[in-house]
Protein backbone atom coordinates (compact mmCIF):
# COMPACT_ATOMS: atom_id res chain seq x y z
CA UNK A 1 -8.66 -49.52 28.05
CA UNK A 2 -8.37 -51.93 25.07
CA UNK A 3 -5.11 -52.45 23.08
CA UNK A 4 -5.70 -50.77 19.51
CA UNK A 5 -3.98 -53.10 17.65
CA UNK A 6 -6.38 -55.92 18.05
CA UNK A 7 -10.33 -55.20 18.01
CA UNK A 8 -10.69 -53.64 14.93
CA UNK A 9 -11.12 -57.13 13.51
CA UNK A 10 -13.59 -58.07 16.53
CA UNK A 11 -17.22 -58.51 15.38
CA UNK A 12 -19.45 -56.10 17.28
CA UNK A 13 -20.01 -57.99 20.42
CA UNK A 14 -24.24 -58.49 20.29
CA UNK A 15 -25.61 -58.47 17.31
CA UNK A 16 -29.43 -57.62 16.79
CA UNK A 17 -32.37 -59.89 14.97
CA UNK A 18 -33.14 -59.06 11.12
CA UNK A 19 -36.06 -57.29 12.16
CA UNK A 20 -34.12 -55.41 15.43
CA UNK A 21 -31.26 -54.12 12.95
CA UNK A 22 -30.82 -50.80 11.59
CA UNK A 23 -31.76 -50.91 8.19
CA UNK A 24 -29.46 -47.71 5.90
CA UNK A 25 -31.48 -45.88 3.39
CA UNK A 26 -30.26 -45.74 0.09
CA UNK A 27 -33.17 -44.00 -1.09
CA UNK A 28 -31.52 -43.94 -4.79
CA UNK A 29 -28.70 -43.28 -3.42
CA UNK A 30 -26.72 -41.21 -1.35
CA UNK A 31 -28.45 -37.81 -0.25
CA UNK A 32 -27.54 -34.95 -2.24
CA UNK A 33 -24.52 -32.92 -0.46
CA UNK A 34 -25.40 -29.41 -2.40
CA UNK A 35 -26.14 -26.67 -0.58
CA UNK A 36 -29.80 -26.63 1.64
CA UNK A 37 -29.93 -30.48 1.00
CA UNK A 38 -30.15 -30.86 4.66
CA UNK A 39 -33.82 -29.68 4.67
CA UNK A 40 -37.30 -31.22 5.73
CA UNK A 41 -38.59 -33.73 2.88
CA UNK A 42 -41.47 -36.38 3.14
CA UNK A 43 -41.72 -40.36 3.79
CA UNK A 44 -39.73 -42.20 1.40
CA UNK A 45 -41.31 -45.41 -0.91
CA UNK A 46 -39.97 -48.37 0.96
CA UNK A 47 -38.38 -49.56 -1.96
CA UNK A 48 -35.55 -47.25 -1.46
CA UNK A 49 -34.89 -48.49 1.73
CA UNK A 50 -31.71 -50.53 1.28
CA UNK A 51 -30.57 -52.89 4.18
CA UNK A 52 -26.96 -52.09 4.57
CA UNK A 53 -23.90 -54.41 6.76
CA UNK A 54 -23.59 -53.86 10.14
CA UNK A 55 -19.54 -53.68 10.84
CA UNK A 56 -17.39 -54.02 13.53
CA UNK A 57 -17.78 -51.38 16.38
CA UNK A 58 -14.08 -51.28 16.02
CA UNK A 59 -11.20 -48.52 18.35
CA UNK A 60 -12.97 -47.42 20.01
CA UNK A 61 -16.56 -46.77 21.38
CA UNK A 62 -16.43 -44.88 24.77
CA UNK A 63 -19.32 -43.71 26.14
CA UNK A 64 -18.78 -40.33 26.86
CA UNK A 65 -22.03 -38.99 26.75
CA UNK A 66 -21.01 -35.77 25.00
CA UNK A 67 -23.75 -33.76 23.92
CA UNK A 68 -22.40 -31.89 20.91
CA UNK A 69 -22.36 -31.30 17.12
CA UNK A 70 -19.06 -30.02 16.91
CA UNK A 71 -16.87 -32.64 18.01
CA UNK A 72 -13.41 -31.33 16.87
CA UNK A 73 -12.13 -30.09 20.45
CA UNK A 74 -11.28 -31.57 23.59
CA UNK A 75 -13.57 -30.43 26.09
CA UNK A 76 -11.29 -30.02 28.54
CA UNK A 77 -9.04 -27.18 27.56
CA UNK A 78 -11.06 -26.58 24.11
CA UNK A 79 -8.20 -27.28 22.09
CA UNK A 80 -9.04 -28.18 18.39
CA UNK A 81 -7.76 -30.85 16.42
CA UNK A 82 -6.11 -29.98 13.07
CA UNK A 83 -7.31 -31.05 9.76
CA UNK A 84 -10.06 -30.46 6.67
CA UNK A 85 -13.69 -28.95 8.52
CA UNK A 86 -16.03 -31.86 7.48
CA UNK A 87 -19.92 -30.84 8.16
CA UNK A 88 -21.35 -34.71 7.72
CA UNK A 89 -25.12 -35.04 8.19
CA UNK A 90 -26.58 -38.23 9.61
CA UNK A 91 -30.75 -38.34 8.63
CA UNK A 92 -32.42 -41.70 10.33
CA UNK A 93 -35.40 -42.94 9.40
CA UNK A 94 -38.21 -45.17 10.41
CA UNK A 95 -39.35 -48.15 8.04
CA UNK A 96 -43.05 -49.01 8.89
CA UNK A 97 -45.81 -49.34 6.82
CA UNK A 98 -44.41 -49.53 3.45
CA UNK A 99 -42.39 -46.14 3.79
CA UNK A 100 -39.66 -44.83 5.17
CA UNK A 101 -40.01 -41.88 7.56
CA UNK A 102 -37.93 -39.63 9.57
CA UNK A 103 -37.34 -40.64 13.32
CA UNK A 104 -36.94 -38.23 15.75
CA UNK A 105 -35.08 -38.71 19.22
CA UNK A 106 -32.95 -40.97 18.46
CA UNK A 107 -28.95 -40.77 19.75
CA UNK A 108 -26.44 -40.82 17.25
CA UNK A 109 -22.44 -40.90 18.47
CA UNK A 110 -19.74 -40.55 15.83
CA UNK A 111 -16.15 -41.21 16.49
CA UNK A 112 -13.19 -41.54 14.79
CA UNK A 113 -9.23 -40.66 14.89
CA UNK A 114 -7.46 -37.57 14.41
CA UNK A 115 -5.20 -36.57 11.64
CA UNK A 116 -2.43 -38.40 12.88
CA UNK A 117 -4.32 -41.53 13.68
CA UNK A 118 -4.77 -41.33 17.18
CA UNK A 119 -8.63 -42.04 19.13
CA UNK A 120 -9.34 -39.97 22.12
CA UNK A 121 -9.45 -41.85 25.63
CA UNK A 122 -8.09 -45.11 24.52
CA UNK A 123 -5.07 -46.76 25.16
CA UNK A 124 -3.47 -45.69 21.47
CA UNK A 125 0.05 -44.26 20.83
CA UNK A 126 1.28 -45.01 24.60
CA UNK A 127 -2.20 -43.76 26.06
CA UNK A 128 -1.36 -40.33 25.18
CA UNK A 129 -4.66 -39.15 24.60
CA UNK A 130 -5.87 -40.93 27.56
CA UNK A 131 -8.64 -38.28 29.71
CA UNK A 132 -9.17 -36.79 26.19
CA UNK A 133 -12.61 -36.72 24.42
CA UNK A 134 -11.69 -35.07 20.82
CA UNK A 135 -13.83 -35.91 17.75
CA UNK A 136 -16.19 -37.72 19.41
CA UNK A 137 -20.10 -36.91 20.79
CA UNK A 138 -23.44 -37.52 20.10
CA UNK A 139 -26.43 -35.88 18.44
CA UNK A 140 -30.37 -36.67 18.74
CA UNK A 141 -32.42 -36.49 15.29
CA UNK A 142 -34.51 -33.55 15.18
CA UNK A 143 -38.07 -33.86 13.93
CA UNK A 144 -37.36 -34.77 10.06
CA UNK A 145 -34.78 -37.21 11.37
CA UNK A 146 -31.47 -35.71 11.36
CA UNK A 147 -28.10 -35.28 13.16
CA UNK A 148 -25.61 -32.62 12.36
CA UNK A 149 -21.95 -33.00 12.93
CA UNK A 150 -18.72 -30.50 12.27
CA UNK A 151 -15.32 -32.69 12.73
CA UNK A 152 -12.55 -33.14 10.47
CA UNK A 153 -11.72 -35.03 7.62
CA UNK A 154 -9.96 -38.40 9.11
CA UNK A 155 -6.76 -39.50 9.08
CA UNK A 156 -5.32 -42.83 9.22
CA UNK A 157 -3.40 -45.65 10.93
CA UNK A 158 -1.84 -48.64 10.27
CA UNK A 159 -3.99 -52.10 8.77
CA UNK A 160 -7.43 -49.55 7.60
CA UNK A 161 -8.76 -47.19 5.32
CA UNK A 162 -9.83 -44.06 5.90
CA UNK A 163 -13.31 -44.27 7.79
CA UNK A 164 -15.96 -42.84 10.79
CA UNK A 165 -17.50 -44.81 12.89
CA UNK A 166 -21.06 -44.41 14.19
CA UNK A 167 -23.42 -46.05 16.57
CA UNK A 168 -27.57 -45.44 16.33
CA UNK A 169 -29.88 -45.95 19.63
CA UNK A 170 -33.57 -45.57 19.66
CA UNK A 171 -36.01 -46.87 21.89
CA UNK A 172 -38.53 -49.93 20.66
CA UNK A 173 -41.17 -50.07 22.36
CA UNK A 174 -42.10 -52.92 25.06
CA UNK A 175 -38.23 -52.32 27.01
CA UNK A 176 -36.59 -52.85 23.82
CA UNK A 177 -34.27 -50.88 22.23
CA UNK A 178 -32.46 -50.80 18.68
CA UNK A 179 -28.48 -50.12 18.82
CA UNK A 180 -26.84 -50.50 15.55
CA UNK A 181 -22.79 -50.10 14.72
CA UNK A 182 -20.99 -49.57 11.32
CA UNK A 183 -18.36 -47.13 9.55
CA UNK A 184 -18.36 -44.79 6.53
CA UNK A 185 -15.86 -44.49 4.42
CA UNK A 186 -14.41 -42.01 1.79
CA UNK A 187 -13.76 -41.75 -1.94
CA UNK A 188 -9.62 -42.76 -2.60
CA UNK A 189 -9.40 -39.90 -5.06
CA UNK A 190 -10.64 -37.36 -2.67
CA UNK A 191 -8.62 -38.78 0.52
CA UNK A 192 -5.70 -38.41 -1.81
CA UNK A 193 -6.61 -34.64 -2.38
CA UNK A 194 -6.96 -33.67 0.88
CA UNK A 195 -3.70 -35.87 2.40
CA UNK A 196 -1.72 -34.14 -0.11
CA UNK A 197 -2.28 -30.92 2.25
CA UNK A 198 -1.00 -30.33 5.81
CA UNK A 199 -1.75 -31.60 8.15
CA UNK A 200 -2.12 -34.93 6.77
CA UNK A 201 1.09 -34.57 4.57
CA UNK A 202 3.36 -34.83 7.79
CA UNK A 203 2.16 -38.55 8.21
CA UNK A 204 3.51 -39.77 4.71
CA UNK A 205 1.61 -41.92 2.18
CA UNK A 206 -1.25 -44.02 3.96
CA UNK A 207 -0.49 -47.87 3.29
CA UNK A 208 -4.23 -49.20 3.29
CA UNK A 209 -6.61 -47.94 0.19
CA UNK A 210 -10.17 -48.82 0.13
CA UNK A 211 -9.90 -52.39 -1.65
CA UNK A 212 -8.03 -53.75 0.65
CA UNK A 213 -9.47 -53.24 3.91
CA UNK A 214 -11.56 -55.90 5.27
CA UNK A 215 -13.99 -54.14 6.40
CA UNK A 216 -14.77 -52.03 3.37
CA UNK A 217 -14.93 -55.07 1.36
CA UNK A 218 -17.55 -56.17 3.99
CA UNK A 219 -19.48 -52.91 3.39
CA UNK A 220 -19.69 -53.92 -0.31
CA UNK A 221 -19.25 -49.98 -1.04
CA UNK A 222 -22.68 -49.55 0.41
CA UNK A 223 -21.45 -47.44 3.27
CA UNK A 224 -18.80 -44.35 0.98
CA UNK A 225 -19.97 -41.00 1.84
CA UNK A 226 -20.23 -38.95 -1.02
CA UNK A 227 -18.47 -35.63 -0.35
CA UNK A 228 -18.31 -32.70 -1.79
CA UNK A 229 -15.70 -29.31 -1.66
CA UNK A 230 -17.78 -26.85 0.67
CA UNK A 231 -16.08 -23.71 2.03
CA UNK A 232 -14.49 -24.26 4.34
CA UNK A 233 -13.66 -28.16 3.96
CA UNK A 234 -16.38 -30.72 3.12
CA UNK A 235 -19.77 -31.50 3.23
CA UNK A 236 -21.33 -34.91 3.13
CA UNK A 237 -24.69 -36.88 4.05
CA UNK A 238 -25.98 -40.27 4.46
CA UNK A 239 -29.45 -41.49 4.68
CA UNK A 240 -29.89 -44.32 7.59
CA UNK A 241 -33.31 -46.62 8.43
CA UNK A 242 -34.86 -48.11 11.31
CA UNK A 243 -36.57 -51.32 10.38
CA UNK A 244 -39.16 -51.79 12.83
CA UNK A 245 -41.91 -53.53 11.30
């Protein structure tokens, strides 16, 4: 496995055409995090499809093939990782034909570390979690385009901000197939809140805030979740699009 210390600066290592990228849908904005906002809702107007950065596929992607929307235990013994219950909500999208509309079947991984800081199955903290597959799997969009997710609230390690990292593959047509990489990132104000509570407390005050990470300044703020307080934890949705066309 990889050191950790070093490729969260690489660039993702191939990088799609213009018209091969993911697009992300702003569609006015992020979607609304309030409760039953995760229903069924028509095309959107293509001019709130935003194109968004691609970032670095950073620590670490592993293909694990995990099947599963709640990613918050090792497989293995079924252990679960401490920390805030965070139900995030992925909804992809299509852009042909002047709108945006929801794309079915297509494989969405999430990823990111524990409360501590440490990845699963990497070579991180003296490969401690080596063999270990917590907070990570995949989810295929339904029919109106979404993927469901129940982890935890991240924690965070030394040189970055708070973030998630996802990865979106689809199938093109003609052999081809879209894969697109980036992060999402939180609100300061609210990471303070909830690191002010065990388990995050333990760690001490994180050293990296959102303006000076790289790769959130790269993001140009496009890619903050919006979150909101939803018992238990937090709740929180972004809007992504497949430029095709």
């Amino acid at each position: 496995m990889r050191d950790l210390q070093h490729d969260d600066e690489d660039p993702i290592g191939r990088l799609l055409s213009r018209r091969e990228a993911l697009a992300l849908l702003g569609a006015g904005g992020v979607a609304s995090v309030a409760a039953g906002a995760f229903g069924s809702r028509p095309a959107i107007a293509a001019p709130g499809c935003v194109v968004r950065p691609a970032l670095t596929e950073g620590p670490y992607f592993v293909d694990e093939k995990l099947d599963r929307s709640d990613i918050r235990s090792d497989p293995a013994d079924g252990t679960v990782r401490p920390g805030a219950p965070l139900r995030l909500a992925l909804r992809v999208s299509r852009l042909t034909a002047g709108a945006c509309a929801p794309l079915a079947g297509a494989m969405v991984d999430v990823w990111h570390c524990d409360a501590m800081g440490a990845y699963s199955d990497v070579a991180d903290r003296g490969g401690r979690a080596m063999g270990q597959k917590f907070l990570r799997g995949y989810q295929v969009t339904d029919g109106d385009g979404l993927a469901r997710f129940t982890t935890i609230y991240p924690g965070w390690y030394e040189g970055r901000t708070v973030h998630i990292h996802f990865k979106i593959r689809s199938a093109a047509g003609g052999g081809r197939a879209y894969d697109f990489t980036s992060q999402l990132f939180f609100d300061d104000a609210l990471t303070d809140q909830v690191f002010a509570q065990p388990p995050y407390a333990a760690r001490g005050p994180r050293r990296v805030r959102n303006p000076r990470d790289g790769i959130y300044r790269d993001a140009r703020g496009q890619l903050t979740l919006a979150a909101a307080p939803a018992s238990p934890g937090y709740l929180a949705s972004l809007d992504l699009a497949l430029e095709t066309g």
